[in-house]
PDB file of N, CA and C in Angstrom:
ATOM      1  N   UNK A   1      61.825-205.406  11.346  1.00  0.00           N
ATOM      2  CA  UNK A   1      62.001-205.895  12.701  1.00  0.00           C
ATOM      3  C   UNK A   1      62.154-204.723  13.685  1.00  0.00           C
ATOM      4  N   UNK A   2      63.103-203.296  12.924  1.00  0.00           N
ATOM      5  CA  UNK A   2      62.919-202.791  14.316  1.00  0.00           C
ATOM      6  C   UNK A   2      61.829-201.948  14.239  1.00  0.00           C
ATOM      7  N   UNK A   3      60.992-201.676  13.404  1.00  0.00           N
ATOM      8  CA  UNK A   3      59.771-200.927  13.510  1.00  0.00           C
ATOM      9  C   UNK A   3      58.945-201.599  14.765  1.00  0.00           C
ATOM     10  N   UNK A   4      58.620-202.689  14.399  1.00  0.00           N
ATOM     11  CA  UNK A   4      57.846-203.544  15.117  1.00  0.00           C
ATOM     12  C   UNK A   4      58.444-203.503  16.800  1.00  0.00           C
ATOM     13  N   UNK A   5      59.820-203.522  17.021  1.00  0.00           N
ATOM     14  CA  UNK A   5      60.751-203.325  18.254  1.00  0.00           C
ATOM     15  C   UNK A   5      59.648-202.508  18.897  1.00  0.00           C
ATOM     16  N   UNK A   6      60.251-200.988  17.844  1.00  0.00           N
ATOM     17  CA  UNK A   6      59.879-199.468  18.445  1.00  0.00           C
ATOM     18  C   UNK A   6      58.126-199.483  18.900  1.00  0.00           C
ATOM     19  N   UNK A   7      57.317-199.919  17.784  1.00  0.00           N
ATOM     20  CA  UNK A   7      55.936-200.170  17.897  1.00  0.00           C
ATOM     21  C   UNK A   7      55.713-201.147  19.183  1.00  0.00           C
ATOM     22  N   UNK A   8      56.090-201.900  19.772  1.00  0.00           N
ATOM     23  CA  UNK A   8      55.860-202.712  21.002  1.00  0.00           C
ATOM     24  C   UNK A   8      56.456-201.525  22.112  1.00  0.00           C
ATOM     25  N   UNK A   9      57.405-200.942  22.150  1.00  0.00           N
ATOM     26  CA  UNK A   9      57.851-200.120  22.948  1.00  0.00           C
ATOM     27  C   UNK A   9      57.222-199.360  23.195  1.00  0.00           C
ATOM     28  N   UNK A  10      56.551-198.317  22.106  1.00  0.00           N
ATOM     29  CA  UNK A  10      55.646-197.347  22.313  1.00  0.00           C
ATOM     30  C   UNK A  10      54.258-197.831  22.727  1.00  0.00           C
ATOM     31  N   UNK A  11      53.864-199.236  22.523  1.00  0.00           N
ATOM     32  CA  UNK A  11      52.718-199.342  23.026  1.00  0.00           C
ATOM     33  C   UNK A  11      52.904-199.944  24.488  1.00  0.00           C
ATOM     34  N   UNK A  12      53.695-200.486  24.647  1.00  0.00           N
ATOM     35  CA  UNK A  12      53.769-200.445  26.154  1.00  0.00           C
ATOM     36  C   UNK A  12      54.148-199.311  27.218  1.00  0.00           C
ATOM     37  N   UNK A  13      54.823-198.218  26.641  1.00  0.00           N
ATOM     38  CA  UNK A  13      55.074-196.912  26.948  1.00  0.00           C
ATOM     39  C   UNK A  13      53.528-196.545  27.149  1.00  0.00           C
ATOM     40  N   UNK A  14      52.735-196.927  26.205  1.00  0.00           N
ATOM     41  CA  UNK A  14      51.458-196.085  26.394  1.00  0.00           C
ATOM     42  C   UNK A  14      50.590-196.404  27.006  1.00  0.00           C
ATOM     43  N   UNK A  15      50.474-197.467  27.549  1.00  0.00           N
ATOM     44  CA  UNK A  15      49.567-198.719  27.893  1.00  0.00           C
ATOM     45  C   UNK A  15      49.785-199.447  29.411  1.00  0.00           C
ATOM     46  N   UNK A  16      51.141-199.101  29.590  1.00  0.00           N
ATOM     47  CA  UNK A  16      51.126-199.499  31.123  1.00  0.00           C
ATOM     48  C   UNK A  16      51.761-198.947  32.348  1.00  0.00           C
ATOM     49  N   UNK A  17      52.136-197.499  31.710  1.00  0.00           N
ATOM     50  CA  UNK A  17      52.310-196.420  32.760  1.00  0.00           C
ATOM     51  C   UNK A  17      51.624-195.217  32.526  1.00  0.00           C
ATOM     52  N   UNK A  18      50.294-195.401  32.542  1.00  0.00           N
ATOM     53  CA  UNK A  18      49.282-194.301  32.454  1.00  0.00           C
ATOM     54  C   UNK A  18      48.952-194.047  34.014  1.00  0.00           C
ATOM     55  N   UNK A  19      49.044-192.663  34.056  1.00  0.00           N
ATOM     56  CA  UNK A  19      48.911-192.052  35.213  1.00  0.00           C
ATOM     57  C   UNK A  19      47.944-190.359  35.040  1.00  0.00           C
ATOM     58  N   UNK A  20      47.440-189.868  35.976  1.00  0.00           N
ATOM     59  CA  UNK A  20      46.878-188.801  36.220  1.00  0.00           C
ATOM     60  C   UNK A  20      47.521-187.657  36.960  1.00  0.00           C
ATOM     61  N   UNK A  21      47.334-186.374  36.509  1.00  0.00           N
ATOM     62  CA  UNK A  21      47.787-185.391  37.448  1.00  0.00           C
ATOM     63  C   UNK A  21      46.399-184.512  37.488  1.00  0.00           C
ATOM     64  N   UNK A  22      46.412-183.889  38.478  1.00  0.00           N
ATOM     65  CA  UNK A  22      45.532-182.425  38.897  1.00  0.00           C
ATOM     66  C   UNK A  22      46.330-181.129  39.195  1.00  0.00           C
ATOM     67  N   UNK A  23      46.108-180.361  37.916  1.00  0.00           N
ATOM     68  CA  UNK A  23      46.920-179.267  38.362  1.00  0.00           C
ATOM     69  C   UNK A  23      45.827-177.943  38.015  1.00  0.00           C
ATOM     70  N   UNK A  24      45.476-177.222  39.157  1.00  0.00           N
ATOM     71  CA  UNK A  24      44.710-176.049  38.921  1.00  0.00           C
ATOM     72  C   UNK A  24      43.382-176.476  38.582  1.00  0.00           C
ATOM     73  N   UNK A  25      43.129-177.839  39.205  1.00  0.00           N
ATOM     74  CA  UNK A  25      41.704-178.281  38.793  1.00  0.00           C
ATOM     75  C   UNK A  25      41.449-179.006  37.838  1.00  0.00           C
ATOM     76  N   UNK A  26      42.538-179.662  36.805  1.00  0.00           N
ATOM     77  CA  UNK A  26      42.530-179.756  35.909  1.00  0.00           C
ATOM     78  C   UNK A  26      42.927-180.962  35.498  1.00  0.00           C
ATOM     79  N   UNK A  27      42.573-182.004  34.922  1.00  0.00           N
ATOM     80  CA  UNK A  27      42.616-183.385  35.136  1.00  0.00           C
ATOM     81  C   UNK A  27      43.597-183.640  33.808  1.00  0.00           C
ATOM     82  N   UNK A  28      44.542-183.911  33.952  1.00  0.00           N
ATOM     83  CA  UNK A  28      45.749-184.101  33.013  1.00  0.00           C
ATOM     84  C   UNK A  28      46.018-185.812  33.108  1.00  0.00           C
ATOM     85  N   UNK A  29      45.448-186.581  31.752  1.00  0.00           N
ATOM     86  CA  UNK A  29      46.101-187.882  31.934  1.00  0.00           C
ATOM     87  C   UNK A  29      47.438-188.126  31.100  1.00  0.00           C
ATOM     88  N   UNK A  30      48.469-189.036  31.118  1.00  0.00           N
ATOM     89  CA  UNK A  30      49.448-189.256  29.908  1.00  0.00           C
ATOM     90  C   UNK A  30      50.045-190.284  30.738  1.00  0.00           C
ATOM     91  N   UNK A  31      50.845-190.551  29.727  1.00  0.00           N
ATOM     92  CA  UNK A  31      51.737-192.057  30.339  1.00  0.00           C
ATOM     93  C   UNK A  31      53.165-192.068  29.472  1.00  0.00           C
ATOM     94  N   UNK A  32      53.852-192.693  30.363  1.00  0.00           N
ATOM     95  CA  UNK A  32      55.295-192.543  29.847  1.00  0.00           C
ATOM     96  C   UNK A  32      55.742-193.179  31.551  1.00  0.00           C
ATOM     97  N   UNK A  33      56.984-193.707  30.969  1.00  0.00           N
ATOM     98  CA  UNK A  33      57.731-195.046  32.286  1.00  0.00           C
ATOM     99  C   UNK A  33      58.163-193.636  33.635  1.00  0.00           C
ATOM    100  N   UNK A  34      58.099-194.154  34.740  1.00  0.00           N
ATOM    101  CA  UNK A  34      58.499-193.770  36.292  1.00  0.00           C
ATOM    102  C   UNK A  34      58.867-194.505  36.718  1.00  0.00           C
ATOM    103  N   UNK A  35      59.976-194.184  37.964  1.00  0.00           N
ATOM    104  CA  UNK A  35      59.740-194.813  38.935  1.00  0.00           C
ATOM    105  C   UNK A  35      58.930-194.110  40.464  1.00  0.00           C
ATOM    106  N   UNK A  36      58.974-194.978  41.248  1.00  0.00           N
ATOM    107  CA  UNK A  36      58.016-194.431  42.451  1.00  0.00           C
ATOM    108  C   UNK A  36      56.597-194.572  42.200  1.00  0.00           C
ATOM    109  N   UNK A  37      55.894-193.899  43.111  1.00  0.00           N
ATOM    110  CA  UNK A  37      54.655-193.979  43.351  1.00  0.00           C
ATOM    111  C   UNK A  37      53.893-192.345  42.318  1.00  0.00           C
ATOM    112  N   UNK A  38      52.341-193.544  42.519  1.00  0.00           N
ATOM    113  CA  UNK A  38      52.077-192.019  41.571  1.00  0.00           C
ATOM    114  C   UNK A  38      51.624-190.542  42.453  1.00  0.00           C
ATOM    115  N   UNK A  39      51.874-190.315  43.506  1.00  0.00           N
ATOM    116  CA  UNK A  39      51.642-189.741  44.366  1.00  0.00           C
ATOM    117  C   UNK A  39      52.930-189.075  44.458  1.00  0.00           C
ATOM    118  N   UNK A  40      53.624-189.448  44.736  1.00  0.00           N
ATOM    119  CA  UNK A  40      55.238-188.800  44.541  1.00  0.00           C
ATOM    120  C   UNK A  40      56.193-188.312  42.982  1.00  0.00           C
ATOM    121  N   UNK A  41      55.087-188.375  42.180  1.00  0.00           N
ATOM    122  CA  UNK A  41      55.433-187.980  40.685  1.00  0.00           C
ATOM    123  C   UNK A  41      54.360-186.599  40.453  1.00  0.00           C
ATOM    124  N   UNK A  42      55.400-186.012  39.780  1.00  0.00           N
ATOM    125  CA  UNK A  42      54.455-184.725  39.605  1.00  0.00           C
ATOM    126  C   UNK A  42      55.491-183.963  38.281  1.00  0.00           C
ATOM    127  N   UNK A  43      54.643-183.182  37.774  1.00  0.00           N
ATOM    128  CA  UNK A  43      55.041-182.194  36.658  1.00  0.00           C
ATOM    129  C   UNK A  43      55.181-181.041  36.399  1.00  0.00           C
ATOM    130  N   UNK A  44      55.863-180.076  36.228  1.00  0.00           N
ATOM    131  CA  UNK A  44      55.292-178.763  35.663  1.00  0.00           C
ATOM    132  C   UNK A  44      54.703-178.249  35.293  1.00  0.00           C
ATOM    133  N   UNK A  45      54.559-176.966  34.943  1.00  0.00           N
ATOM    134  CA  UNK A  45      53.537-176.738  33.645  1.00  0.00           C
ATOM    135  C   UNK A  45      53.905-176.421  32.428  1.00  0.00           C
ATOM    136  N   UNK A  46      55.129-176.021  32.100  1.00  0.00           N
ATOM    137  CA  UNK A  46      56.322-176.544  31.544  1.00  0.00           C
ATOM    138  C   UNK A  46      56.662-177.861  30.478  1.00  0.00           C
ATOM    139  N   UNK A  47      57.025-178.881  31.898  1.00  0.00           N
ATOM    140  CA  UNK A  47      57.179-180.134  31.327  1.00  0.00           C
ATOM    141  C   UNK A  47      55.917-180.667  30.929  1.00  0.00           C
ATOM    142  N   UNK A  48      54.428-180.323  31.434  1.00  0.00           N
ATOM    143  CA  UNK A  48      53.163-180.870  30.918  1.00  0.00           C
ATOM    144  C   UNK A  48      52.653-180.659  29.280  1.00  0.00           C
ATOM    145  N   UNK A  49      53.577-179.249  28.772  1.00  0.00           N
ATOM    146  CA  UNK A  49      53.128-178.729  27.997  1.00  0.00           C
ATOM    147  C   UNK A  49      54.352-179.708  26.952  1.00  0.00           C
ATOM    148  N   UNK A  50      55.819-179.770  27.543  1.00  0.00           N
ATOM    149  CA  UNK A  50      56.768-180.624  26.330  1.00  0.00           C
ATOM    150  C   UNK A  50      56.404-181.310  26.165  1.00  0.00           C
ATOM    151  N   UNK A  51      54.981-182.472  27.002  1.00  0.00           N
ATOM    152  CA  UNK A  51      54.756-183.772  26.965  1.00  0.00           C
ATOM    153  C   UNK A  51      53.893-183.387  25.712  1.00  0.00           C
ATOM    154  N   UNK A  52      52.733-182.206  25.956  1.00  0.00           N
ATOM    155  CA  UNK A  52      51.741-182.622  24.724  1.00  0.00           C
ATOM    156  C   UNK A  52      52.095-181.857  23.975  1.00  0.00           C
ATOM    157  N   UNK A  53      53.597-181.291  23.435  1.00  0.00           N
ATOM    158  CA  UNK A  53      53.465-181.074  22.119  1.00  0.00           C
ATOM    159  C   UNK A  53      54.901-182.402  21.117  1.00  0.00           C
ATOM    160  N   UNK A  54      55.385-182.995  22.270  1.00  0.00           N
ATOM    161  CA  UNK A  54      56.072-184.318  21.874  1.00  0.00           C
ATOM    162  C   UNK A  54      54.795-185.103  21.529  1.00  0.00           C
ATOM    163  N   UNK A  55      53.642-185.367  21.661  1.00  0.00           N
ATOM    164  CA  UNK A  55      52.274-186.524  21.319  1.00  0.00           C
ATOM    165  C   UNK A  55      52.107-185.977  20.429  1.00  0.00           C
ATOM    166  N   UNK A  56      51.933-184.371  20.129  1.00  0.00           N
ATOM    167  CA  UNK A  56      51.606-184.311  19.035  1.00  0.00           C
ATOM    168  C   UNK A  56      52.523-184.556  17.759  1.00  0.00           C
ATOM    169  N   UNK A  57      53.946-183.968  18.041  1.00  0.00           N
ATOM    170  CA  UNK A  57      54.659-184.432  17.416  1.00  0.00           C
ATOM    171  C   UNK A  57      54.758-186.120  16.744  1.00  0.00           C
ATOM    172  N   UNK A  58      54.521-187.032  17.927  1.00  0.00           N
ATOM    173  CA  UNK A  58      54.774-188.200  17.511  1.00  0.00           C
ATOM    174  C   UNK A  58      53.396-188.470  16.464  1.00  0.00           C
ATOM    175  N   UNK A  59      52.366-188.089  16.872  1.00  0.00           N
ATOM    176  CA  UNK A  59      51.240-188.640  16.488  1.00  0.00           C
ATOM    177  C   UNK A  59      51.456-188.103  14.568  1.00  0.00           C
ATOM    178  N   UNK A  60      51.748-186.637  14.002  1.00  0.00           N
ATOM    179  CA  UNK A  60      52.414-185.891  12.605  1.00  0.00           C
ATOM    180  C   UNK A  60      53.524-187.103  12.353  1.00  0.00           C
ATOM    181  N   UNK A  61      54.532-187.436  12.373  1.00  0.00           N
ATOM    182  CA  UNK A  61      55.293-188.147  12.316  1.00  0.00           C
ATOM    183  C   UNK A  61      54.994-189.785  12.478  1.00  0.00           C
ATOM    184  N   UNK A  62      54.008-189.784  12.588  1.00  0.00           N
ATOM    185  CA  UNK A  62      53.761-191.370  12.693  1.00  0.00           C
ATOM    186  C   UNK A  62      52.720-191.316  11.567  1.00  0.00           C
ATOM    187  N   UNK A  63      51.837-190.456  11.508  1.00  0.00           N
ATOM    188  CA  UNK A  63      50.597-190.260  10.246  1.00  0.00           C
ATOM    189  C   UNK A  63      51.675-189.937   8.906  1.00  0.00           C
ATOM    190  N   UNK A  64      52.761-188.902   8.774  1.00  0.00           N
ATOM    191  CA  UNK A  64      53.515-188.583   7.604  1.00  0.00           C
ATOM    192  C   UNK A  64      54.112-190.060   7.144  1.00  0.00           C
ATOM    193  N   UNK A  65      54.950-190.601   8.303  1.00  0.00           N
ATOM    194  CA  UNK A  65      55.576-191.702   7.701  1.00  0.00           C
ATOM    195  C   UNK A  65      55.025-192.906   7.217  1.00  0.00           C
ATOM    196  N   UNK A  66      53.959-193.344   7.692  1.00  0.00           N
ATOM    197  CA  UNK A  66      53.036-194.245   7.209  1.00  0.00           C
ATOM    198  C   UNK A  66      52.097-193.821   5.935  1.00  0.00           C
ATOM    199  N   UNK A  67      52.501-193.030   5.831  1.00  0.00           N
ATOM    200  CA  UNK A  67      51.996-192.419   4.133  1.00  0.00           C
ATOM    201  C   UNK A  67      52.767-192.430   3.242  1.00  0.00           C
ATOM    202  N   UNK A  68      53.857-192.148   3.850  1.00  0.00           N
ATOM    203  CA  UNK A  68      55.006-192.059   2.955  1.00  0.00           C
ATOM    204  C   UNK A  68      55.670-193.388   2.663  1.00  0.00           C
ATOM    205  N   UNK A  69      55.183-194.544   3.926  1.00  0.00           N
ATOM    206  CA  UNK A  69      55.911-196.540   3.299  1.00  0.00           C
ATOM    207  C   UNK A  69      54.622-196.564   2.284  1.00  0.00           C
ATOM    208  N   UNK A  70      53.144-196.314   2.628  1.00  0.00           N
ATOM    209  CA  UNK A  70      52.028-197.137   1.883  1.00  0.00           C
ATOM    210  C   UNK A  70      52.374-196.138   0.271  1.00  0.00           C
ATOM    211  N   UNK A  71      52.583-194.672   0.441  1.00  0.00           N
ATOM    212  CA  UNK A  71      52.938-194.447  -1.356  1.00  0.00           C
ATOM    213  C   UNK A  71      54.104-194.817  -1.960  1.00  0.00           C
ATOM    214  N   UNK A  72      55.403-195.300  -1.114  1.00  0.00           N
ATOM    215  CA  UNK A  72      56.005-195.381  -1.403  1.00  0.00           C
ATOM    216  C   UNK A  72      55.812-197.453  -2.070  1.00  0.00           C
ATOM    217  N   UNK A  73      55.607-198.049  -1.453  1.00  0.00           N
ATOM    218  CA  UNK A  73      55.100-199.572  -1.771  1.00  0.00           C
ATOM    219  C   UNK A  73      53.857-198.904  -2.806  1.00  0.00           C
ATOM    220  N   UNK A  74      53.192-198.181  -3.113  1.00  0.00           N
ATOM    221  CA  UNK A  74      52.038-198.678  -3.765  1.00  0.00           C
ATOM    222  C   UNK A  74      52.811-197.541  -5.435  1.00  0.00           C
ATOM    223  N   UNK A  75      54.135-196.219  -5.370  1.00  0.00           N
ATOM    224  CA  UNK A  75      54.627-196.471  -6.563  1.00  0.00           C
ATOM    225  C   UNK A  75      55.554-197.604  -6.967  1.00  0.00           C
ATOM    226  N   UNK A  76      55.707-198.274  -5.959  1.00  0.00           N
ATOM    227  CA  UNK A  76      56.565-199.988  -6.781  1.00  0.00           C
ATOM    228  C   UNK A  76      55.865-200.678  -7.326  1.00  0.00           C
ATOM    229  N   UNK A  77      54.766-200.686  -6.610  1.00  0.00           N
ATOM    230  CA  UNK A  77      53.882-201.343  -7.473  1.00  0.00           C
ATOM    231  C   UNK A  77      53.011-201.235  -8.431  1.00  0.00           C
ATOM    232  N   UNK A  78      52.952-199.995  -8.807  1.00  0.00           N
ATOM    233  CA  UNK A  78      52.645-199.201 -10.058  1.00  0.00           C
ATOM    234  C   UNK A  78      53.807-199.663 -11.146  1.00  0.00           C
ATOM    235  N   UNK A  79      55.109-199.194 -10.791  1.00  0.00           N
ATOM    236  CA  UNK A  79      56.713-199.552 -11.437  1.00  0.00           C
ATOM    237  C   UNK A  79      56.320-200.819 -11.828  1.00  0.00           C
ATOM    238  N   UNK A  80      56.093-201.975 -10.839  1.00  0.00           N
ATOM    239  CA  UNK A  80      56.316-203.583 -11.299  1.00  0.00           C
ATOM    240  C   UNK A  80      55.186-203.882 -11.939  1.00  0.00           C
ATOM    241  N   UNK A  81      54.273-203.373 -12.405  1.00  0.00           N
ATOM    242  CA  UNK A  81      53.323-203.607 -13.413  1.00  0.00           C
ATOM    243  C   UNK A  81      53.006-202.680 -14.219  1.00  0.00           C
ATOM    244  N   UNK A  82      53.629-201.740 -14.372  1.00  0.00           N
ATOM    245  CA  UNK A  82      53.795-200.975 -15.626  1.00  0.00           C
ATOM    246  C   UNK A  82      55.429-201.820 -16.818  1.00  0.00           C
ATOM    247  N   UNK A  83      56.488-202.208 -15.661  1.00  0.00           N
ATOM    248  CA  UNK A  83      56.961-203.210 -16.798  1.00  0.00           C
ATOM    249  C   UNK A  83      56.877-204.522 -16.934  1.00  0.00           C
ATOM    250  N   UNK A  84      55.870-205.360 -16.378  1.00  0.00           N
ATOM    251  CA  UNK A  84      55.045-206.716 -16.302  1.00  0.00           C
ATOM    252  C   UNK A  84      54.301-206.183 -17.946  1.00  0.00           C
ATOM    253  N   UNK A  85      53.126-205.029 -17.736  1.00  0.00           N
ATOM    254  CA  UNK A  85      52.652-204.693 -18.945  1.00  0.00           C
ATOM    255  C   UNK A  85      53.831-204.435 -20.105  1.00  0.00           C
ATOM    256  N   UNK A  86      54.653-203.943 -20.109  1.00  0.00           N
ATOM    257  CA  UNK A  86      55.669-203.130 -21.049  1.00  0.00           C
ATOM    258  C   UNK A  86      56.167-204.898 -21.715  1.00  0.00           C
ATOM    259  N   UNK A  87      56.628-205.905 -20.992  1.00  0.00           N
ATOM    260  CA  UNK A  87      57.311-207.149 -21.359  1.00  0.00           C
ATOM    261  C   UNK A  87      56.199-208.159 -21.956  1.00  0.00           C
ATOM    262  N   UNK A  88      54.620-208.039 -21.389  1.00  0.00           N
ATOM    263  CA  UNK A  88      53.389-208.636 -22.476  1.00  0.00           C
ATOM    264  C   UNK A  88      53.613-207.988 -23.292  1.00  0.00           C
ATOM    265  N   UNK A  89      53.599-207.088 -23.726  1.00  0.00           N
ATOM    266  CA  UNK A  89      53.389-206.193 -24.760  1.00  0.00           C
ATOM    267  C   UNK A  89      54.240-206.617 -26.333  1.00  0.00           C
ATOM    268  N   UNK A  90      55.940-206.436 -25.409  1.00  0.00           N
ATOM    269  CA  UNK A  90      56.532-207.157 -26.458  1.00  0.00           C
ATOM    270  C   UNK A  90      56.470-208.294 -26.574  1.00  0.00           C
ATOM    271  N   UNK A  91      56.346-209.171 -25.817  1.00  0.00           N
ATOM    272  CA  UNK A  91      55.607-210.238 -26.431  1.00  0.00           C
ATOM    273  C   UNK A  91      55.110-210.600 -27.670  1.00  0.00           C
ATOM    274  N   UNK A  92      53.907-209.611 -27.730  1.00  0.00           N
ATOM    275  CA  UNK A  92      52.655-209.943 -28.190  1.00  0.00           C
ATOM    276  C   UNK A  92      52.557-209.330 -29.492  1.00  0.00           C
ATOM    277  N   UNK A  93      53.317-208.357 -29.532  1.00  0.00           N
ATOM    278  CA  UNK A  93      52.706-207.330 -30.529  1.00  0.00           C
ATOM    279  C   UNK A  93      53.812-207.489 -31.871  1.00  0.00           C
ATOM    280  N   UNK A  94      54.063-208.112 -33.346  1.00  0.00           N
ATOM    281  CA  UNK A  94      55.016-207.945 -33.047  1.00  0.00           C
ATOM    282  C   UNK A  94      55.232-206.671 -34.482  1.00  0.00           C
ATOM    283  N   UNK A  95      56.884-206.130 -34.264  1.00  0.00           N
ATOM    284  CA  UNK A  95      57.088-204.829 -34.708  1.00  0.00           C
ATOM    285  C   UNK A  95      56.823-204.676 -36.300  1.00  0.00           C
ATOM    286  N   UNK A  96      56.192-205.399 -37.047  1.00  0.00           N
ATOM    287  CA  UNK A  96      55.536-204.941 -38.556  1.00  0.00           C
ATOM    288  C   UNK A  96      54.263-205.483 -38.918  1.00  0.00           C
ATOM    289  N   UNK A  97      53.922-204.616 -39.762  1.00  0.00           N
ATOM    290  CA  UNK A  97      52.136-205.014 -39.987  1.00  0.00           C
ATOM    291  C   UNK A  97      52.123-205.907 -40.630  1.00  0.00           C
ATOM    292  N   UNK A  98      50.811-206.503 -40.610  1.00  0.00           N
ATOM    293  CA  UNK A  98      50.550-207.798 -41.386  1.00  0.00           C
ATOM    294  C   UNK A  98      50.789-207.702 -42.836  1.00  0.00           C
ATOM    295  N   UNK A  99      50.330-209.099 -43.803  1.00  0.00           N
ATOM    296  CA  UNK A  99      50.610-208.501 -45.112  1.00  0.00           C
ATOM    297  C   UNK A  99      49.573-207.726 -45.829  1.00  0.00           C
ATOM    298  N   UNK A 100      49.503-207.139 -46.976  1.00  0.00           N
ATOM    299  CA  UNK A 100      48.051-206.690 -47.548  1.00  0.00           C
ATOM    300  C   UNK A 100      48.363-207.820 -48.777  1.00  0.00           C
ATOM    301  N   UNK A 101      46.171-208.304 -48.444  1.00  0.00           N
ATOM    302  CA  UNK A 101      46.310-209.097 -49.819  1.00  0.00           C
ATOM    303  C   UNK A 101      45.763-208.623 -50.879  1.00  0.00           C
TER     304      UNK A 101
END
């Protein structure tokens, strides 16, 4: 539940305060919440640069951790059918050989 929270947050973070800057000619888009107008918002070069190495950050950290739920779910599920197999097994097999005739 709160993944999903954070995941609605960040996509509305990303999705409905996208804005533009021009700095030195240079067409800088990103988005993240303001208030005011986008005309009266402006950045550093500084703070332009914390922004894109926080995206990149998020973007490593969002690729690591989603590797790390799908291997982590896919060794359980290796685990829950390696002893699914282990419990047929005894079952089936059982511990002395047949007779000789």
């Amino acid at each position: 539940m709160l993944l999903t929270i954070l995941f609605i947050g960040y996509w509305c973070c990303t999705t409905m305060f996208m804005h533009v800057h021009y700095i030195d000619g240079v067409r800088i888009v990103h988005s993240h919440p303001y208030t005011g107008t986008a005309s009266s918002h402006t950045h550093s070069g500084s703070q332009l640069q914390t922004i894109s190495y926080l995206s990149a950050l998020l973007a490593v950290v969002s690729f690591a951790g989603t590797a790390l739920v799908l291997t982590s779910l896919r060794l359980h599920r290796l685990q829950r059918d390696e002893h699914r197999d282990a419990s047929v097994l005894s079952l089936h097999c059982p511990l002395r050989a047949p007779p000789v005739c």
